[in-house]
PDB file of N, CA and C in Angstrom:
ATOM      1  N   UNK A   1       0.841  -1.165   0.000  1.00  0.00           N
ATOM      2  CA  UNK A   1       0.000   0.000   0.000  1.00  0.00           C
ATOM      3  C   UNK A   1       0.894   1.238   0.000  1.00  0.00           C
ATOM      4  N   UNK A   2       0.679   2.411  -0.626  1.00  0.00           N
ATOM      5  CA  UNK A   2       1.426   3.147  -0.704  1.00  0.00           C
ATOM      6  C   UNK A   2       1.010   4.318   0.377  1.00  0.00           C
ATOM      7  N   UNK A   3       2.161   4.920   0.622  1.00  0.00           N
ATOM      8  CA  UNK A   3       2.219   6.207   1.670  1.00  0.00           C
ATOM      9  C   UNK A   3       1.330   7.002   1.304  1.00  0.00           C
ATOM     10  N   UNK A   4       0.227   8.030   1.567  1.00  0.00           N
ATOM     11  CA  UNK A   4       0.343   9.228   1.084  1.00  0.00           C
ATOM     12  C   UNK A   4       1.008  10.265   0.787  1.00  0.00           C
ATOM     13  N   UNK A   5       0.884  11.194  -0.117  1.00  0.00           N
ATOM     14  CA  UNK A   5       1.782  12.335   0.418  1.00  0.00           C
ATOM     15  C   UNK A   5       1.849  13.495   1.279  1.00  0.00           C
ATOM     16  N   UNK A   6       3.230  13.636   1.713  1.00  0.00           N
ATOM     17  CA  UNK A   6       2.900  14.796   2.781  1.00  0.00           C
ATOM     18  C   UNK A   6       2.784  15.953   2.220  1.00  0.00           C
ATOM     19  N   UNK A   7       2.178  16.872   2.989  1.00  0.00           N
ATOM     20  CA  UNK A   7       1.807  18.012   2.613  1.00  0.00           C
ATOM     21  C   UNK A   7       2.357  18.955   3.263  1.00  0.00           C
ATOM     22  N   UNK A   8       3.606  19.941   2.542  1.00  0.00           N
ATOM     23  CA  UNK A   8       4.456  20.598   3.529  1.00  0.00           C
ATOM     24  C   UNK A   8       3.898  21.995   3.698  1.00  0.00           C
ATOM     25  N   UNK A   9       4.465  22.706   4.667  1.00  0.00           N
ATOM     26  CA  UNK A   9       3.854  23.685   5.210  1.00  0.00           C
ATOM     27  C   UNK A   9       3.850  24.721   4.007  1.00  0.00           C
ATOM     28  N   UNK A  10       3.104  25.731   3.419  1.00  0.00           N
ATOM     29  CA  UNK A  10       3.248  26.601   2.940  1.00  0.00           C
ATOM     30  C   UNK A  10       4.189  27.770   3.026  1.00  0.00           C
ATOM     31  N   UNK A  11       5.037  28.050   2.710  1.00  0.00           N
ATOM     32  CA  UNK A  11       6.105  29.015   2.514  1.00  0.00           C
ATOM     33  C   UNK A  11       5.221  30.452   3.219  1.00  0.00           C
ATOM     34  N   UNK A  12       5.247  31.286   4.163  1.00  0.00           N
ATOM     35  CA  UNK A  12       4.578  32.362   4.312  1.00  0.00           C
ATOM     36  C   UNK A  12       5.805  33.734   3.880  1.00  0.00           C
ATOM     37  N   UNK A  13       5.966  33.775   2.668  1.00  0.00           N
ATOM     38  CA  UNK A  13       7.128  34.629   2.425  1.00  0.00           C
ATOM     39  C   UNK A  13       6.160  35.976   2.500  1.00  0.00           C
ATOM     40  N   UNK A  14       7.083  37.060   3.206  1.00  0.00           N
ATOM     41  CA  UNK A  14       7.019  38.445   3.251  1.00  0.00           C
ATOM     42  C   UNK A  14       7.141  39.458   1.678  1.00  0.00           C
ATOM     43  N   UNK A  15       6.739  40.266   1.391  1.00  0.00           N
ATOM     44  CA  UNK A  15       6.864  41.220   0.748  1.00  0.00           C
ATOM     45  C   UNK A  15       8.009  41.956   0.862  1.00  0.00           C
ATOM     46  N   UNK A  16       9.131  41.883  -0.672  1.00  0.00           N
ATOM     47  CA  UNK A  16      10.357  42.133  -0.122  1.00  0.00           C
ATOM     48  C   UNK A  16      11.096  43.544  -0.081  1.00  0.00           C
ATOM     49  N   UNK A  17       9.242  44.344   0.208  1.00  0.00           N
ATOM     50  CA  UNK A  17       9.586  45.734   0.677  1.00  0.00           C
ATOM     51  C   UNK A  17       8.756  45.737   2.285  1.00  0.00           C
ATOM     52  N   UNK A  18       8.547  45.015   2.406  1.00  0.00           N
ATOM     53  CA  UNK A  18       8.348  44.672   4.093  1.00  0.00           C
ATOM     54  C   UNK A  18       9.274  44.625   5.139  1.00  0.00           C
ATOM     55  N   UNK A  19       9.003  45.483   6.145  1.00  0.00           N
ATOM     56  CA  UNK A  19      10.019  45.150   7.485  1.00  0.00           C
ATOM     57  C   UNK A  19       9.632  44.951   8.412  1.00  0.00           C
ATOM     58  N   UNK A  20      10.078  44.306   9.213  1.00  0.00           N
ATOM     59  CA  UNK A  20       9.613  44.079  10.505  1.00  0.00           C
ATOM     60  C   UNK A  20      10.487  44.405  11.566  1.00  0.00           C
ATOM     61  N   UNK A  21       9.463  45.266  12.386  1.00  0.00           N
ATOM     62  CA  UNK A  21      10.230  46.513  13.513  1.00  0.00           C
ATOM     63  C   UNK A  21       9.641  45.700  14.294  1.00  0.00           C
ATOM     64  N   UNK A  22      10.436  46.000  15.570  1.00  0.00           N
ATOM     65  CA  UNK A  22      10.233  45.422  17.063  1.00  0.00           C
ATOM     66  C   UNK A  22       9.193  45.978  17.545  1.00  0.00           C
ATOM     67  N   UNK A  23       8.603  45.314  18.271  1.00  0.00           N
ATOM     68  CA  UNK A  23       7.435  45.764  19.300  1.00  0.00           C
ATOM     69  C   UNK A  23       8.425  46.512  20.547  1.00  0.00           C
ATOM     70  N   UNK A  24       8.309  47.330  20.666  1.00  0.00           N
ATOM     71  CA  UNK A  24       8.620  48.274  22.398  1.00  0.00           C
ATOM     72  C   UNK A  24       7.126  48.510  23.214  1.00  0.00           C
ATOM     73  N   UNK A  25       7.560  48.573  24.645  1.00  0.00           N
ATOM     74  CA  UNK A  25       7.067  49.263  25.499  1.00  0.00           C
ATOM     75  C   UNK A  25       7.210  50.335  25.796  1.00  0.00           C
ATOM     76  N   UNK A  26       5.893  51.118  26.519  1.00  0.00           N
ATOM     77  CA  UNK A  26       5.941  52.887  27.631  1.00  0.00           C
ATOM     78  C   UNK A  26       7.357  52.862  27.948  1.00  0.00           C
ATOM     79  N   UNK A  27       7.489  51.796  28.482  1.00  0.00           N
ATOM     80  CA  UNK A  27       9.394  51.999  29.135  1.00  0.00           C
ATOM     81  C   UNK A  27       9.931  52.279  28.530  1.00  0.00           C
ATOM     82  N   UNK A  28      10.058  51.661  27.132  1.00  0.00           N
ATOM     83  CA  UNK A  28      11.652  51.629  26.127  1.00  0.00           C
ATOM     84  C   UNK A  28      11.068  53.344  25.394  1.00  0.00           C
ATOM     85  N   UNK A  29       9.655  53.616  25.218  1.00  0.00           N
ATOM     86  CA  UNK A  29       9.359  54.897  24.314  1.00  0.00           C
ATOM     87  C   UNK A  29       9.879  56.120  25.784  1.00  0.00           C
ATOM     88  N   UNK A  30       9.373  56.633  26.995  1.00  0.00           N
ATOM     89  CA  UNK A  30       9.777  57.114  28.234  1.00  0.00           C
ATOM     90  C   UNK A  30      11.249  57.449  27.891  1.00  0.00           C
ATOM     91  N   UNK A  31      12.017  56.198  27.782  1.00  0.00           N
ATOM     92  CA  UNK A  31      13.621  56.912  27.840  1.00  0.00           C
ATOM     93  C   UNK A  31      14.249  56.934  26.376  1.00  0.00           C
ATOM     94  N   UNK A  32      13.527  56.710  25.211  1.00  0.00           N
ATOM     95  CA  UNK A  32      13.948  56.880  23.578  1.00  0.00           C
ATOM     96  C   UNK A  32      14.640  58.233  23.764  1.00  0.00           C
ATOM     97  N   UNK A  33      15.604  58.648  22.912  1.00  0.00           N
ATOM     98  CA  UNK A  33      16.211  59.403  22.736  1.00  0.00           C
ATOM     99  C   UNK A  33      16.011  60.389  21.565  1.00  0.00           C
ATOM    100  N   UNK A  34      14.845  59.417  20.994  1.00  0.00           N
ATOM    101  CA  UNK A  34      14.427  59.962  19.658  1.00  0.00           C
ATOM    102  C   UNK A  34      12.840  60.063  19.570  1.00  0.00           C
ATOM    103  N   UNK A  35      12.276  60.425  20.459  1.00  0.00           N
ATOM    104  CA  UNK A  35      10.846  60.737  20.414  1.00  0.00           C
ATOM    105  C   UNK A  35      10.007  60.572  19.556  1.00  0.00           C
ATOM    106  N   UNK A  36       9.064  59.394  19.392  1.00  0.00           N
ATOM    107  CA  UNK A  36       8.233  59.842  17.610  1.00  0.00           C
ATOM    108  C   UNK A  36       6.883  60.058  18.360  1.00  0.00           C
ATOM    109  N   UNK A  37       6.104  60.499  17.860  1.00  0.00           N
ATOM    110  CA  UNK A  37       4.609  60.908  17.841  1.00  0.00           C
ATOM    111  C   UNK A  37       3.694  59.617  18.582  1.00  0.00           C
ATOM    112  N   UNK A  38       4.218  58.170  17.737  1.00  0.00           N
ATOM    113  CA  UNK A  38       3.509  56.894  18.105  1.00  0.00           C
ATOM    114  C   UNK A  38       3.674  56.761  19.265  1.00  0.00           C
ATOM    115  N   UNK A  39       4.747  56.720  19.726  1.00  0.00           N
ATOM    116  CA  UNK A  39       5.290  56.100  20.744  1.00  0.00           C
ATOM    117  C   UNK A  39       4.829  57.292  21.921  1.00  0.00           C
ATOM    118  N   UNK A  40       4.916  58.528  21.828  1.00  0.00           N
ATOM    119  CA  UNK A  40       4.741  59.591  22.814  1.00  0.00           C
ATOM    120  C   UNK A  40       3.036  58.955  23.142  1.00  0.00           C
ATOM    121  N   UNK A  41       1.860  59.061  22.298  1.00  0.00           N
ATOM    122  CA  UNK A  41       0.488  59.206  22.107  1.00  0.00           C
ATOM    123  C   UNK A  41       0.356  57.678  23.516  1.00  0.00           C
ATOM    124  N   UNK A  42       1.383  56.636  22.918  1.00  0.00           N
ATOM    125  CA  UNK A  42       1.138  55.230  23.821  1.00  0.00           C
ATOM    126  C   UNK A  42       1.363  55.692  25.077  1.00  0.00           C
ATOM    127  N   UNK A  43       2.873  56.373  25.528  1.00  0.00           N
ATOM    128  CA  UNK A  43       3.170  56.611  26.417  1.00  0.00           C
ATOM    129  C   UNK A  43       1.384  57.069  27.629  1.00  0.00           C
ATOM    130  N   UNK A  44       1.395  58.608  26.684  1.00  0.00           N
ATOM    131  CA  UNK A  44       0.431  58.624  27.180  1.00  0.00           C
ATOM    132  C   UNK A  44      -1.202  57.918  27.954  1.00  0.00           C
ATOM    133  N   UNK A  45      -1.433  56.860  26.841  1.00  0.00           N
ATOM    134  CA  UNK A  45      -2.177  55.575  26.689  1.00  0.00           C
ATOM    135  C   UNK A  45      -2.057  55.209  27.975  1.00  0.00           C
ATOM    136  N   UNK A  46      -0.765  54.342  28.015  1.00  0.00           N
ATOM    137  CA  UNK A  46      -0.530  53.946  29.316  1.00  0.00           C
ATOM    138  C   UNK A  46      -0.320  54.618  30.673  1.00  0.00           C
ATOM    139  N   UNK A  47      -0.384  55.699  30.900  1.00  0.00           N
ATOM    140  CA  UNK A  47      -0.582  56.228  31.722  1.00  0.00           C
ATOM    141  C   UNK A  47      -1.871  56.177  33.196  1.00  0.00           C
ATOM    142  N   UNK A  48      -2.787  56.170  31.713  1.00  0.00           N
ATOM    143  CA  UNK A  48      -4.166  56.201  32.434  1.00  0.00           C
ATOM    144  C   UNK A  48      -4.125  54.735  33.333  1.00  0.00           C
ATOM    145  N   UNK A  49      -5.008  55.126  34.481  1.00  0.00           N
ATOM    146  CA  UNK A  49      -5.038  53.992  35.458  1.00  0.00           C
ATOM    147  C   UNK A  49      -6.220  52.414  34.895  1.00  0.00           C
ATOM    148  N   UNK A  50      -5.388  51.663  35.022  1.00  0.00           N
ATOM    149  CA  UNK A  50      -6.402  50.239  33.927  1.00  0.00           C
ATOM    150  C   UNK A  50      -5.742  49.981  32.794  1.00  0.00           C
ATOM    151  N   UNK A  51      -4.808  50.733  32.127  1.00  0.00           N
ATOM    152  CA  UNK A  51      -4.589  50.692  30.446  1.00  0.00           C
ATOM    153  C   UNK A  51      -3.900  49.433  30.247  1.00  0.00           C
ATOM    154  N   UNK A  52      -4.526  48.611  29.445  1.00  0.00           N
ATOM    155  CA  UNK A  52      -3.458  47.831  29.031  1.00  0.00           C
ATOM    156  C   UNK A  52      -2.940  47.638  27.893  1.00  0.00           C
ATOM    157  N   UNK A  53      -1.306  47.149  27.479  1.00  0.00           N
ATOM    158  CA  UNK A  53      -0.849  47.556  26.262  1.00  0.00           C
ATOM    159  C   UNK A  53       0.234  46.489  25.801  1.00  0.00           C
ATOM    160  N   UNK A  54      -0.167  46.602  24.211  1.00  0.00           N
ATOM    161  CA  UNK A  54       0.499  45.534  24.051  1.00  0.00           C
ATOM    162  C   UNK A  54       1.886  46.001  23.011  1.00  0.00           C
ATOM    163  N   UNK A  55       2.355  47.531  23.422  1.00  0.00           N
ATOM    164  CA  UNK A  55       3.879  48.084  22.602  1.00  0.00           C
ATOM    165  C   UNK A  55       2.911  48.243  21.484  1.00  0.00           C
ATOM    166  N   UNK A  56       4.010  48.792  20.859  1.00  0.00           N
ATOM    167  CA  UNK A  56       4.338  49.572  19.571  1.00  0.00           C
ATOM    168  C   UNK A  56       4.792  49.323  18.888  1.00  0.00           C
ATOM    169  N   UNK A  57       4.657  49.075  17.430  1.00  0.00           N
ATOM    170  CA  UNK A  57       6.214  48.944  16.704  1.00  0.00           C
ATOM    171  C   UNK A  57       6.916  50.201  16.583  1.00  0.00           C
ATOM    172  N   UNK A  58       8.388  49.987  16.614  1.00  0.00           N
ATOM    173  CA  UNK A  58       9.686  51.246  16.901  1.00  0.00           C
ATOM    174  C   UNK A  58       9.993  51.439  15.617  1.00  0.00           C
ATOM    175  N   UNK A  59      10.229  52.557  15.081  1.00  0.00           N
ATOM    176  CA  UNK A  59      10.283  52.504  13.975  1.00  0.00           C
ATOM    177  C   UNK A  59      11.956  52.906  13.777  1.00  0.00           C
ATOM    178  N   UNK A  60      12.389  52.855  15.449  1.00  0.00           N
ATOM    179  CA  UNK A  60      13.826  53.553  14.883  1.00  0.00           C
ATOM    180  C   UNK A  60      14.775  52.027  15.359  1.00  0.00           C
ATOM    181  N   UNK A  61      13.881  50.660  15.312  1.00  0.00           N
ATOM    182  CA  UNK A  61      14.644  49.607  15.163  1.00  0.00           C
ATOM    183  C   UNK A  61      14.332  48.917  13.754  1.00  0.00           C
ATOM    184  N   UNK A  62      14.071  49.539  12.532  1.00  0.00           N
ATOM    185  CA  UNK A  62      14.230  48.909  11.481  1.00  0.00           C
ATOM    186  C   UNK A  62      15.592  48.853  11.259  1.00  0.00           C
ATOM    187  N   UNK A  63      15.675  47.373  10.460  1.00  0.00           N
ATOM    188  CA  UNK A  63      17.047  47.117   9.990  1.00  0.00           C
ATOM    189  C   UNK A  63      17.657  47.797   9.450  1.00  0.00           C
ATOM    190  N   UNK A  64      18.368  47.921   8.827  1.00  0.00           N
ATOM    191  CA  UNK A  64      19.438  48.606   7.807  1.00  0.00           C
ATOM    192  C   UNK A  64      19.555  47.809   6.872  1.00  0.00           C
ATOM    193  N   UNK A  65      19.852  48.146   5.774  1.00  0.00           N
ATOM    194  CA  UNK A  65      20.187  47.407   4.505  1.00  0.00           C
ATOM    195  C   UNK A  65      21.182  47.817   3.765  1.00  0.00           C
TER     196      UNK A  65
END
């Protein structure tokens, strides 16, 4: 009787003008050295008493190429 075949996972390739920036926290945006708008607005976010948060992407940890 023969095996079936396996069925391998699908390739999930990215768009190869796609990047992927790190998620940060209030903490890591608080002491940035480079302030952006996103990250200030979260800061704020989290502030309020209850907030919960799940970061940001940083836009000043994209790779380099």
């Amino acid at each position: 009787m023969a095996k079936p075949k396996k069925k391998g996972k699908k390739d999930a390739k990215q768009h190869p003008n796609q990047v992927n920036l790190k998620i940060v926290t209030s903490g890591t945006c608080i002491v940035c050295k480079q302030p952006c708008t996103r990250g200030m607005e979260y800061v704020e976010k989290m502030a309020q008493p209850g907030a919960i948060g799940f970061g940001v992407p940083c836009i000043l940890t994209k790779p380099r190429v």
